[in-house]
PDB file of N, CA and C in Angstrom:
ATOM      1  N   UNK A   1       0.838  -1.184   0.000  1.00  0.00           N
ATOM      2  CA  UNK A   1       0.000   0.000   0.000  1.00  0.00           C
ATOM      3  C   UNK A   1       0.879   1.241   0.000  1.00  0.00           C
ATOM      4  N   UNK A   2       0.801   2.042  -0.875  1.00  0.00           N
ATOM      5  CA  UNK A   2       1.342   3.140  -1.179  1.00  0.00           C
ATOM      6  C   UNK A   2       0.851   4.709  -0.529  1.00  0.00           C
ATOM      7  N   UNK A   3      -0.530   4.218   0.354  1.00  0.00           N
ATOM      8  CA  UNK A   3      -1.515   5.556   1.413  1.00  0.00           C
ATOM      9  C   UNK A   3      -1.165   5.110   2.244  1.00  0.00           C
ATOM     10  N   UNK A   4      -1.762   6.192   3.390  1.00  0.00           N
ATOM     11  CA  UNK A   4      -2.027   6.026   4.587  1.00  0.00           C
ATOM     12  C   UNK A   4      -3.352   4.853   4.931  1.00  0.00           C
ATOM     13  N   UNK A   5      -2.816   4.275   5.809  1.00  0.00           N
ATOM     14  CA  UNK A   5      -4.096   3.002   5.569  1.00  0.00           C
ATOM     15  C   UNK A   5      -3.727   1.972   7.011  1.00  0.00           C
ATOM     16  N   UNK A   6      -5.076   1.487   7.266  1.00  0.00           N
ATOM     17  CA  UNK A   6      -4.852   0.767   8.472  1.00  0.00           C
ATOM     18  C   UNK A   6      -5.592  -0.327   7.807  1.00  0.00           C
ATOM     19  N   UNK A   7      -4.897  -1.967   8.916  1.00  0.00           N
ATOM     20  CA  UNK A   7      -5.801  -2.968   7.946  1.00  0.00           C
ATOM     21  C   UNK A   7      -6.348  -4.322   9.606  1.00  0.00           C
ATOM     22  N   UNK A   8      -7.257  -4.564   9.550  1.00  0.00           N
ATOM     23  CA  UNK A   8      -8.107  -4.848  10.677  1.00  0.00           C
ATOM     24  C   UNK A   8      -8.238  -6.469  10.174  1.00  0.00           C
ATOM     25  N   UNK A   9      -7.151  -6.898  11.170  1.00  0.00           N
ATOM     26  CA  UNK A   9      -7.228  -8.628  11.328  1.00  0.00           C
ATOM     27  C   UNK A   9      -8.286  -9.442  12.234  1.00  0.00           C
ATOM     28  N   UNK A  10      -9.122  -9.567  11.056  1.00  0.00           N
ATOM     29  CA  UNK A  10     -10.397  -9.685  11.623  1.00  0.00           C
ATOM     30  C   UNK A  10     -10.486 -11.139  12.530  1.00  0.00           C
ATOM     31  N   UNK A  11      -9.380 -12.057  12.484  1.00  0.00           N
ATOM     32  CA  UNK A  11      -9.090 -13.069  13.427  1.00  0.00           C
ATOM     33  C   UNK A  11      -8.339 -12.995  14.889  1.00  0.00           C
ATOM     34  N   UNK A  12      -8.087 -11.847  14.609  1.00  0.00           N
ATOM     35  CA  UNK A  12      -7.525 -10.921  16.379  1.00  0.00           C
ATOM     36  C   UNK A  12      -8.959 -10.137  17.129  1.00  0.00           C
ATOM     37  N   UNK A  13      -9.752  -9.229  16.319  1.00  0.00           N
ATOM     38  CA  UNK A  13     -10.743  -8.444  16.058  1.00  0.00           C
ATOM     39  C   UNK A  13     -11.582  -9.159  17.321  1.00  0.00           C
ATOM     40  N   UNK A  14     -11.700  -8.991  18.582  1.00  0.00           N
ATOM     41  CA  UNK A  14     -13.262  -9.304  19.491  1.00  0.00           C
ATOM     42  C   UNK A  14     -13.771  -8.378  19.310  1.00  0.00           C
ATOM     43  N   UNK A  15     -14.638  -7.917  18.668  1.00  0.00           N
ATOM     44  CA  UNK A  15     -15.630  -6.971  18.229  1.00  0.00           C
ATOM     45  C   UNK A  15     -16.211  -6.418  19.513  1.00  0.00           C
ATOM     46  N   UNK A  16     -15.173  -5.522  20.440  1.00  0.00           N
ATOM     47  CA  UNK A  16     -15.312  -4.321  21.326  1.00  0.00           C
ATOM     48  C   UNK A  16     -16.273  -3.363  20.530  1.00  0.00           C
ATOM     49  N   UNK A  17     -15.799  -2.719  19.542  1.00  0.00           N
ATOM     50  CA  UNK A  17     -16.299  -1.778  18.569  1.00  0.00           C
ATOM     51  C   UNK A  17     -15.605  -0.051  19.399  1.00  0.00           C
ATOM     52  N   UNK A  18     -14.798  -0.352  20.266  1.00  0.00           N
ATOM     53  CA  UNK A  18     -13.775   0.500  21.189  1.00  0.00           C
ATOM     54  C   UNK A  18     -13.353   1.558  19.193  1.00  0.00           C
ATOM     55  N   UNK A  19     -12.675   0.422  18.210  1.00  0.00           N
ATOM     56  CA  UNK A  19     -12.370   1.590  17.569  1.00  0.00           C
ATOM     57  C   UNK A  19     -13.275   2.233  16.565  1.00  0.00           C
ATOM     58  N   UNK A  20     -14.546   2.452  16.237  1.00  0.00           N
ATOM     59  CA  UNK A  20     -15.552   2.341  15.882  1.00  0.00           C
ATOM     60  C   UNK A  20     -15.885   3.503  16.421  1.00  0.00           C
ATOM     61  N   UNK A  21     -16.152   3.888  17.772  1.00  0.00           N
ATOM     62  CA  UNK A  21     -16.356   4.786  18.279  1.00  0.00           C
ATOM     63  C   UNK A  21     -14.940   5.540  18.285  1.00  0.00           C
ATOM     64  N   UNK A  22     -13.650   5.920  18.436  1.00  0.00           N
ATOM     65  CA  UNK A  22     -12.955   6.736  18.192  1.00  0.00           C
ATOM     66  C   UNK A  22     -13.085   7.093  17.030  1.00  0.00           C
ATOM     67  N   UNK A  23     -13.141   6.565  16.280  1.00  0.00           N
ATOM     68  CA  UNK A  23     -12.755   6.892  14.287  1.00  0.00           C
ATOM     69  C   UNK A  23     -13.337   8.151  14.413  1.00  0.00           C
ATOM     70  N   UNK A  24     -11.959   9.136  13.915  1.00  0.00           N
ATOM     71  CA  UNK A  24     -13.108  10.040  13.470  1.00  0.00           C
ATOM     72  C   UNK A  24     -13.616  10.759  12.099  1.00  0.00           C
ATOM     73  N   UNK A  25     -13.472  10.053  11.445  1.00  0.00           N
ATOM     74  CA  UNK A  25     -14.065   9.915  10.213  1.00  0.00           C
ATOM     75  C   UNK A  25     -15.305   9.107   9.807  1.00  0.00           C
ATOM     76  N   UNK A  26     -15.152   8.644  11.127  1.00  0.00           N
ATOM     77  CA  UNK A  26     -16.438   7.486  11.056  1.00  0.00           C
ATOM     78  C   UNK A  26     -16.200   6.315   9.937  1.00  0.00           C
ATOM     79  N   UNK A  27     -15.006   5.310   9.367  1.00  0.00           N
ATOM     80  CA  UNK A  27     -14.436   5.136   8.640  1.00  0.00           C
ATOM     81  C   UNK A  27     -14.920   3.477   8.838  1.00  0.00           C
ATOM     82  N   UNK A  28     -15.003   2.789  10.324  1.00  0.00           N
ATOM     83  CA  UNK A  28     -14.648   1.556  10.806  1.00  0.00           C
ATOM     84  C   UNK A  28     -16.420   0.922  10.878  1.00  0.00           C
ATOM     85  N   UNK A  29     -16.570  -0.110  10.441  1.00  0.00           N
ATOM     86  CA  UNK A  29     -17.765  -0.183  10.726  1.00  0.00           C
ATOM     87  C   UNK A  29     -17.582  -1.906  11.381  1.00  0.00           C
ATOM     88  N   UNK A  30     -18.986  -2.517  12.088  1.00  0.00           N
ATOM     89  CA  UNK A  30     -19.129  -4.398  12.321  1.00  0.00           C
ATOM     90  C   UNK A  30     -19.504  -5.079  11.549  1.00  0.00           C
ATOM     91  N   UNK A  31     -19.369  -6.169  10.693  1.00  0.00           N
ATOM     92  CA  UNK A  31     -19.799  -7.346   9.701  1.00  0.00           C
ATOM     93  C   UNK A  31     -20.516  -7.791  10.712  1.00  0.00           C
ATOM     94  N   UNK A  32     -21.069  -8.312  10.245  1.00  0.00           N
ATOM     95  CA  UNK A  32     -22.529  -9.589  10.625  1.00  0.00           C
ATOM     96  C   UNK A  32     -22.096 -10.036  12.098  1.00  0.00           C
ATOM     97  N   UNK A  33     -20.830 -10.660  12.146  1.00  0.00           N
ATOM     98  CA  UNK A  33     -20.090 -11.556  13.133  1.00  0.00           C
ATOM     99  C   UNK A  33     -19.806 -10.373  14.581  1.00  0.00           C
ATOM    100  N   UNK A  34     -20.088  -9.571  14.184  1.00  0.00           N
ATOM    101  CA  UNK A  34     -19.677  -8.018  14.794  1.00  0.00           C
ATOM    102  C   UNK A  34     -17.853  -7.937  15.178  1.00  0.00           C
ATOM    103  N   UNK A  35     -17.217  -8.439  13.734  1.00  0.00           N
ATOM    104  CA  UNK A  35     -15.398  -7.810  13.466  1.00  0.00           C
ATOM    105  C   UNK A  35     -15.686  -6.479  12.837  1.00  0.00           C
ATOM    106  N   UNK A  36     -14.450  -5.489  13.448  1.00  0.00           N
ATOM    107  CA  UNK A  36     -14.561  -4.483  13.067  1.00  0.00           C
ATOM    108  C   UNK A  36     -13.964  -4.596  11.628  1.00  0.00           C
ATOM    109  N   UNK A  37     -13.853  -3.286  10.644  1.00  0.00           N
ATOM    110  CA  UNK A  37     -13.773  -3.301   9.294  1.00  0.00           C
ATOM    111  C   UNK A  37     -13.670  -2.236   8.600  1.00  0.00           C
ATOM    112  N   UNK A  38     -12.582  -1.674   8.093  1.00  0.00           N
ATOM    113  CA  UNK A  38     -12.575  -0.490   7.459  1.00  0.00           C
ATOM    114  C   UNK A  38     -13.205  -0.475   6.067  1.00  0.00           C
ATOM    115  N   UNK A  39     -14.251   0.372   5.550  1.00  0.00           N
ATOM    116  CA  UNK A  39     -14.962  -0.213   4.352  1.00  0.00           C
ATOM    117  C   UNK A  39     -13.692   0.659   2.876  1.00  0.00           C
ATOM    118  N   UNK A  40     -13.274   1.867   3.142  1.00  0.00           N
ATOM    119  CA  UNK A  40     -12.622   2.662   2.355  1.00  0.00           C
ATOM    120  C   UNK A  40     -11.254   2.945   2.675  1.00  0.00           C
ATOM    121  N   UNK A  41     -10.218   2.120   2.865  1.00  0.00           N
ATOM    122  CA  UNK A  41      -9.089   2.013   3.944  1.00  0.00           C
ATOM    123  C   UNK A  41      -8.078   3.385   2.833  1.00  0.00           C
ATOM    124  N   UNK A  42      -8.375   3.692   2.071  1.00  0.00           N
ATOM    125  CA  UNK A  42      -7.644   5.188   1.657  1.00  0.00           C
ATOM    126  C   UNK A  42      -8.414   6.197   2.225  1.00  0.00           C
ATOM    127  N   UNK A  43      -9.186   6.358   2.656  1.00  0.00           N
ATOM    128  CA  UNK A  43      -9.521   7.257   3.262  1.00  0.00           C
ATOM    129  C   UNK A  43      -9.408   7.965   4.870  1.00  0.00           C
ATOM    130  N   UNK A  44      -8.299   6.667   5.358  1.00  0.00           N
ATOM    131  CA  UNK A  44      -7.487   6.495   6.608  1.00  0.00           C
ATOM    132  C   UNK A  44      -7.197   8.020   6.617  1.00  0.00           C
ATOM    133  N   UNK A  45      -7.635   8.869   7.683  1.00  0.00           N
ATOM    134  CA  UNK A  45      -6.694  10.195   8.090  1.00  0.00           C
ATOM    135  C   UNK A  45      -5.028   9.409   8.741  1.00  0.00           C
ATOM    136  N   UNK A  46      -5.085   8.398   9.038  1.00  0.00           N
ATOM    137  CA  UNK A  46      -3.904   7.935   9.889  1.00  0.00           C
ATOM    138  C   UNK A  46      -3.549   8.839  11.009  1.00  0.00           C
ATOM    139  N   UNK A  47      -4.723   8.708  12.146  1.00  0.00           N
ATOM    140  CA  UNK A  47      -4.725   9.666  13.211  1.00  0.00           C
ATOM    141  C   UNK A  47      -3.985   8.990  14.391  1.00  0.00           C
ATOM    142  N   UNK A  48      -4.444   7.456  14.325  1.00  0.00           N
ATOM    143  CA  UNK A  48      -4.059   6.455  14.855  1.00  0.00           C
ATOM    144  C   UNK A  48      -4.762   5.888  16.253  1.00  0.00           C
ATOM    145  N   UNK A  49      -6.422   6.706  16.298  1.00  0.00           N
ATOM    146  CA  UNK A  49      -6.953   7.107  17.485  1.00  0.00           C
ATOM    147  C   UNK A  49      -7.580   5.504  17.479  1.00  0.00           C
ATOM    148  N   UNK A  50      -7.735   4.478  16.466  1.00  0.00           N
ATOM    149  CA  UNK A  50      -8.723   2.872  16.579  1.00  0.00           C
ATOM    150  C   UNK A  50      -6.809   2.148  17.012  1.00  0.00           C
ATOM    151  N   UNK A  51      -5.912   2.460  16.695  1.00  0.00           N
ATOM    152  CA  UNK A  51      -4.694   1.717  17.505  1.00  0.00           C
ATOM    153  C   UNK A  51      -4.523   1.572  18.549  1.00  0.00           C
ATOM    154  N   UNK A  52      -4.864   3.276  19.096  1.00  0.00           N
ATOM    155  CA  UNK A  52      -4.608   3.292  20.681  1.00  0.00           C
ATOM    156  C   UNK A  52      -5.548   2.425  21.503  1.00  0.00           C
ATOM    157  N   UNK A  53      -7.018   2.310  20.820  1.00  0.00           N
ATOM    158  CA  UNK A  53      -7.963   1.884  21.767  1.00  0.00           C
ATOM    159  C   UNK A  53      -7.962   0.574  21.774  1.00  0.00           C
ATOM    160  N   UNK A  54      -7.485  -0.289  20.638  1.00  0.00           N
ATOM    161  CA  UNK A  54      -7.480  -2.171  20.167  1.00  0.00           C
ATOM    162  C   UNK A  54      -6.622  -2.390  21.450  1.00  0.00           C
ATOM    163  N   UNK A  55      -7.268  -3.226  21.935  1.00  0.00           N
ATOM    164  CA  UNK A  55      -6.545  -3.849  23.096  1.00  0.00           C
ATOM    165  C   UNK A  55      -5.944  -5.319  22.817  1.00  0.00           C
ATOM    166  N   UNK A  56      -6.019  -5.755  21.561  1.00  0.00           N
ATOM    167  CA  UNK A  56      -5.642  -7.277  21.059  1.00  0.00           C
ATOM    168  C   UNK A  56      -4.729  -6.983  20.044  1.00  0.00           C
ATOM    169  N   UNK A  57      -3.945  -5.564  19.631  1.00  0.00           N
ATOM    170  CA  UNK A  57      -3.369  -5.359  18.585  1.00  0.00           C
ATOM    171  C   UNK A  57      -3.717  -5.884  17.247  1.00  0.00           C
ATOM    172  N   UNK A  58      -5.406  -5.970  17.415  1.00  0.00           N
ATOM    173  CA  UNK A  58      -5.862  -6.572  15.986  1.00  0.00           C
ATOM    174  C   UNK A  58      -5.461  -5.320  14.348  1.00  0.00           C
ATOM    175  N   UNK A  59      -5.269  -4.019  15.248  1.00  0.00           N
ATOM    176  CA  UNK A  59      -5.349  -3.047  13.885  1.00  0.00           C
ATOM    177  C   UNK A  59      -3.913  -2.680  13.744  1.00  0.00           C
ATOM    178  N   UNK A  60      -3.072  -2.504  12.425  1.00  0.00           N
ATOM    179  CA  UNK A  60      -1.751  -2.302  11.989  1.00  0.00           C
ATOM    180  C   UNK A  60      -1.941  -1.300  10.758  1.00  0.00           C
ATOM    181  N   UNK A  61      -1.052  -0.184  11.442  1.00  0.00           N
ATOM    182  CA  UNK A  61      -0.860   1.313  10.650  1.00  0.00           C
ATOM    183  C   UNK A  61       0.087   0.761   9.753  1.00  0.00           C
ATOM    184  N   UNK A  62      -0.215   0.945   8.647  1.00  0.00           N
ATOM    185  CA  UNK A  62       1.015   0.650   7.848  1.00  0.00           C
ATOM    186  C   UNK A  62       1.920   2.061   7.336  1.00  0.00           C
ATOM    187  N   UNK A  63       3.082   1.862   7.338  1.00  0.00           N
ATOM    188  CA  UNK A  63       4.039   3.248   7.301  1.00  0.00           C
ATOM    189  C   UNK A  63       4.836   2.920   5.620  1.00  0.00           C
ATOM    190  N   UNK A  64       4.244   3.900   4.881  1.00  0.00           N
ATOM    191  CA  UNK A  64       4.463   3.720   3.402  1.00  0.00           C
ATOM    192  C   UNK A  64       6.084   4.375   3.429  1.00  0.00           C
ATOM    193  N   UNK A  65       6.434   4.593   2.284  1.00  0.00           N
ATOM    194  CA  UNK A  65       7.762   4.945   2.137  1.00  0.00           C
ATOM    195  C   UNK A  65       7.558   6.463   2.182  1.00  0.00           C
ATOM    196  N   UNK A  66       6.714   7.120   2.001  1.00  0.00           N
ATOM    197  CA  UNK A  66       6.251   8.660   2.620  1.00  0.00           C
ATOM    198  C   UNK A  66       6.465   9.111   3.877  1.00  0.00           C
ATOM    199  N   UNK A  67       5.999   7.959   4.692  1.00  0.00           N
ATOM    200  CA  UNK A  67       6.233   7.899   6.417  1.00  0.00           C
ATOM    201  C   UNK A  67       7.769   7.702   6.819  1.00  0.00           C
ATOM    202  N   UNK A  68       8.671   7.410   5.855  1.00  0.00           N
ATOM    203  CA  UNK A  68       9.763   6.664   6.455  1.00  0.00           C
ATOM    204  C   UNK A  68       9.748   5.304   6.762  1.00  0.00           C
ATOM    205  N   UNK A  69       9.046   4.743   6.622  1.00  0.00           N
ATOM    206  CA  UNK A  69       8.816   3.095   6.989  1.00  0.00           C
ATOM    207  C   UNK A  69       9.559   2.259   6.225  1.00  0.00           C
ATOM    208  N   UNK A  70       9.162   2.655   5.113  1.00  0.00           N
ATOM    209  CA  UNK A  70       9.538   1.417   3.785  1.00  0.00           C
ATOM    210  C   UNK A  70       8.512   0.284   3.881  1.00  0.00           C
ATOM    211  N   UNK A  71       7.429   0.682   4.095  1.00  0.00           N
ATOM    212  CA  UNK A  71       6.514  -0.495   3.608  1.00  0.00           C
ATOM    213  C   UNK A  71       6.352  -1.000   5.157  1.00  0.00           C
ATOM    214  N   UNK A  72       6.531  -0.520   6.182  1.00  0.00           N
ATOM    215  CA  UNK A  72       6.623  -1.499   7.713  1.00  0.00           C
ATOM    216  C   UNK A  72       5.179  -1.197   7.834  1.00  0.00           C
ATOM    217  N   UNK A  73       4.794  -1.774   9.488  1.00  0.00           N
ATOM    218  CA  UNK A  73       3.544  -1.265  10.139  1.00  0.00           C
ATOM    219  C   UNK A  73       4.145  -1.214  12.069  1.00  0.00           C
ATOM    220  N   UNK A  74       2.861  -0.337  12.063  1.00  0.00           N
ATOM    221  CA  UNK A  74       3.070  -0.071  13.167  1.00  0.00           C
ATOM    222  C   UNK A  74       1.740  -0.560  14.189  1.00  0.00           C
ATOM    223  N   UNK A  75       2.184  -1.316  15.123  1.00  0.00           N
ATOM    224  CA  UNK A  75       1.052  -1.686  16.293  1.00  0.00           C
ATOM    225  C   UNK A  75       1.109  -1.125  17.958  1.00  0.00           C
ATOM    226  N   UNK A  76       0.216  -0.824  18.448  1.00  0.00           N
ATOM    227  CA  UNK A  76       0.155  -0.605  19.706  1.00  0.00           C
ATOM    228  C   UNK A  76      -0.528  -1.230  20.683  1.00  0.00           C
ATOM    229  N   UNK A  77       0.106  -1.458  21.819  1.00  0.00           N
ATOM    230  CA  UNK A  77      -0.623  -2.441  22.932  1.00  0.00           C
ATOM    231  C   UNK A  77      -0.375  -1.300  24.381  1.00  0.00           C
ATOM    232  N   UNK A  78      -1.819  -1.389  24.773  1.00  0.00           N
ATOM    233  CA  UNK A  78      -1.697   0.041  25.950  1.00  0.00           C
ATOM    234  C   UNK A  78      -1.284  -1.558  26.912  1.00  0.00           C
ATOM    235  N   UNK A  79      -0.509  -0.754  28.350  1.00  0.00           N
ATOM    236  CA  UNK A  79      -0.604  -1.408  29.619  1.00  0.00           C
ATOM    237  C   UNK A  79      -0.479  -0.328  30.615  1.00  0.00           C
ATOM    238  N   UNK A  80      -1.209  -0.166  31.364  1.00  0.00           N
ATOM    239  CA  UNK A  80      -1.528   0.493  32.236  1.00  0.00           C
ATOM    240  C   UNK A  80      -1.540   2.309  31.628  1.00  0.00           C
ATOM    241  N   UNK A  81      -0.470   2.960  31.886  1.00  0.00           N
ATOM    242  CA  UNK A  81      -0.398   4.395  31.436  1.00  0.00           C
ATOM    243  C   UNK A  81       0.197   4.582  30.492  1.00  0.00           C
ATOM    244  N   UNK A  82       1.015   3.351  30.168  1.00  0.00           N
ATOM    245  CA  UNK A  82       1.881   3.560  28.862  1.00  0.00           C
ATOM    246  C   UNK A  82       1.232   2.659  27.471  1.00  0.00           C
ATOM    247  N   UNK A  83       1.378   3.259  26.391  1.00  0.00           N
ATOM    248  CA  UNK A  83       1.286   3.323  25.186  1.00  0.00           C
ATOM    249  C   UNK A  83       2.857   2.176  24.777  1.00  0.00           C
ATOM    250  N   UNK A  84       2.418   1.432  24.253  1.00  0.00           N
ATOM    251  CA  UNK A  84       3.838   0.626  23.447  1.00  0.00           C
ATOM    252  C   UNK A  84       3.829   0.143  22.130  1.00  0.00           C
ATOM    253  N   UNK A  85       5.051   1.430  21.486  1.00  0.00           N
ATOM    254  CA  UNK A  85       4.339   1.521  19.880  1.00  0.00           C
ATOM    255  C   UNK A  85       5.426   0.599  19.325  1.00  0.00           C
ATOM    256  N   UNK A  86       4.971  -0.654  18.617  1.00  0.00           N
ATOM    257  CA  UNK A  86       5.698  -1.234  18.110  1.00  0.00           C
ATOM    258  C   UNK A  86       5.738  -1.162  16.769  1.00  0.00           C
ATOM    259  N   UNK A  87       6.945  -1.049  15.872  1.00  0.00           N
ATOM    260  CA  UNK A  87       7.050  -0.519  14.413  1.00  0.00           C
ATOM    261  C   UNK A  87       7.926  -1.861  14.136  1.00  0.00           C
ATOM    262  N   UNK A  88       7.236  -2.477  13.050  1.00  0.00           N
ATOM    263  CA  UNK A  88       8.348  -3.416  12.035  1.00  0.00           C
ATOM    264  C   UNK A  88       8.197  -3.120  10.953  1.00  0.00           C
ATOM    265  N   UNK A  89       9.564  -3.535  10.716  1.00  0.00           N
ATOM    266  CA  UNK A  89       9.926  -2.989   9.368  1.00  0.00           C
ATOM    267  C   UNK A  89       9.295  -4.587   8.493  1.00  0.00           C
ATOM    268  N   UNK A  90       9.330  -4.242   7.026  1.00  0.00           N
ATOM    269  CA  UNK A  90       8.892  -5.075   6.148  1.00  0.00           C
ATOM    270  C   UNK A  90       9.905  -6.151   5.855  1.00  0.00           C
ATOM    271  N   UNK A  91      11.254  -6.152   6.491  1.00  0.00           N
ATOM    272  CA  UNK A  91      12.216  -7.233   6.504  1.00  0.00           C
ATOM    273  C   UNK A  91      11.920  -8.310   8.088  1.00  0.00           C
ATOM    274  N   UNK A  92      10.838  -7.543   8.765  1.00  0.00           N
ATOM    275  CA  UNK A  92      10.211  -8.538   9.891  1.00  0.00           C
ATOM    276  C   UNK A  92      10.946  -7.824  11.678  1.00  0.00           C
ATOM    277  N   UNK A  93      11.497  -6.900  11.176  1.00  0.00           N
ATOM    278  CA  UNK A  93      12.413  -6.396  12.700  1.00  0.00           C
ATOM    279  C   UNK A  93      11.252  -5.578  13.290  1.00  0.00           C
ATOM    280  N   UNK A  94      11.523  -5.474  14.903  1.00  0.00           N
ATOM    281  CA  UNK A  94      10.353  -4.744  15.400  1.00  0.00           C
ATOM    282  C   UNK A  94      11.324  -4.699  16.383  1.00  0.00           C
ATOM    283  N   UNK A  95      10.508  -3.102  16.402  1.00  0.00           N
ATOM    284  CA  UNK A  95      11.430  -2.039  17.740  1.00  0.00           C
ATOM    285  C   UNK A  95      10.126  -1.807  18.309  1.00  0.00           C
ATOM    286  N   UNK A  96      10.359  -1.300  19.574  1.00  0.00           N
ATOM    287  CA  UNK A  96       9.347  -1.079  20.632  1.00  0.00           C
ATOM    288  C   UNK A  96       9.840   0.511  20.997  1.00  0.00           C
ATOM    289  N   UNK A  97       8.621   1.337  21.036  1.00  0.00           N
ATOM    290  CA  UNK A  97       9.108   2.335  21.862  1.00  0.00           C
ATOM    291  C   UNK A  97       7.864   2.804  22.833  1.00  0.00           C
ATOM    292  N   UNK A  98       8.510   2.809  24.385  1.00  0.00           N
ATOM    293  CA  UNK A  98       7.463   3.096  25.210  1.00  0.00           C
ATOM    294  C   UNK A  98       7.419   4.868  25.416  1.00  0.00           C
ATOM    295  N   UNK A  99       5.700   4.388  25.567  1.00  0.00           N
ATOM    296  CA  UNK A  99       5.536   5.882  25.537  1.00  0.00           C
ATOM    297  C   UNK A  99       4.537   6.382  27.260  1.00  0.00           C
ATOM    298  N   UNK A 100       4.541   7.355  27.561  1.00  0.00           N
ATOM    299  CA  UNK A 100       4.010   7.488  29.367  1.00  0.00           C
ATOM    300  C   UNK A 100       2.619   8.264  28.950  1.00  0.00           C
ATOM    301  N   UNK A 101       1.698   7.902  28.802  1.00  0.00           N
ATOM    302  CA  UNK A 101       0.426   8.659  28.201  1.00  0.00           C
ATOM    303  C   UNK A 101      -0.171   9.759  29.142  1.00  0.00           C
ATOM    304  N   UNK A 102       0.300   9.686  30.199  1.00  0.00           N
ATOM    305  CA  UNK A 102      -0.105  10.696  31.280  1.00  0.00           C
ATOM    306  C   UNK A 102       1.101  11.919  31.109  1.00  0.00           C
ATOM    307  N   UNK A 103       2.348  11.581  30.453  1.00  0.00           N
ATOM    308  CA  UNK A 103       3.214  12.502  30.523  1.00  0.00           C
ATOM    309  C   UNK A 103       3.923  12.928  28.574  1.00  0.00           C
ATOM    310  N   UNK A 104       2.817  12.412  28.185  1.00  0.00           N
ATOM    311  CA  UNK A 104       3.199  12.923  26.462  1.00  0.00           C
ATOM    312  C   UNK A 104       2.776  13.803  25.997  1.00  0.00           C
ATOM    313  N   UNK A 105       1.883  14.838  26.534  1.00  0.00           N
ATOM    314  CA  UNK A 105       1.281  16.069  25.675  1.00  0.00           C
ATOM    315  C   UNK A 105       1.595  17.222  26.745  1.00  0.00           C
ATOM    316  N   UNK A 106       2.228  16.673  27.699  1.00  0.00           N
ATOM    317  CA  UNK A 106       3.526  17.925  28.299  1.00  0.00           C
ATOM    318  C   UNK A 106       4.408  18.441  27.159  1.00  0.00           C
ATOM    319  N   UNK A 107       4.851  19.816  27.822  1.00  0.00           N
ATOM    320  CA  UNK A 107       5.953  20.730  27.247  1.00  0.00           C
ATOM    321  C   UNK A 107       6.426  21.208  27.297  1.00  0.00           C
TER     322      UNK A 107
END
């Protein structure tokens, strides 16, 4: 994928619907089974607000060569206050970087 675009593994997916309600594009919708589902995945703002909330790391930002990625994705798994953004690259490496969510929009 050459956009901004998120892609929703609908075999991770317990249909919380947690990112459904963040979207704010209103972008994510439930299939029958109630898995979440992006119907127009170019139309991703790539805000990253359905990452933060997946608590099963079912949803993966993918980081085009625009982003600096080279084709990687990026996943997040909250635990407690911290945010842990994990980025792999498309050769399979994954870095972790923790983030303190109570202390990131300080300045």
């Amino acid at each position: 994928m050459n956009f901004m675009s998120i892609h929703i593994d609908k075999e991770k997916c317990i249909g919380c619907g947690k990112c459904i309600i963040v979207c704010p594009g209103s972008l994510i919708y439930q299939d029958n089974n109630g898995k979440a589902f992006i119907k127009y995945p170019k139309d991703c703002w790539g805000c990253t607000a359905c990452l933060k909330q997946c608590s099963v790391q079912a949803i993966k930002y993918y980081l085009g060569l625009d982003m600096g990625g080279g084709g990687g994705y990026l996943t997040i798994k909250k635990e407690a206050e911290y945010l842990d953004w994990y980025i792999t690259t498309k050769e399979g490496k994954t870095k972790k970087i923790r983030i303190n969510s109570k202390e990131a929009n300080k300045y």
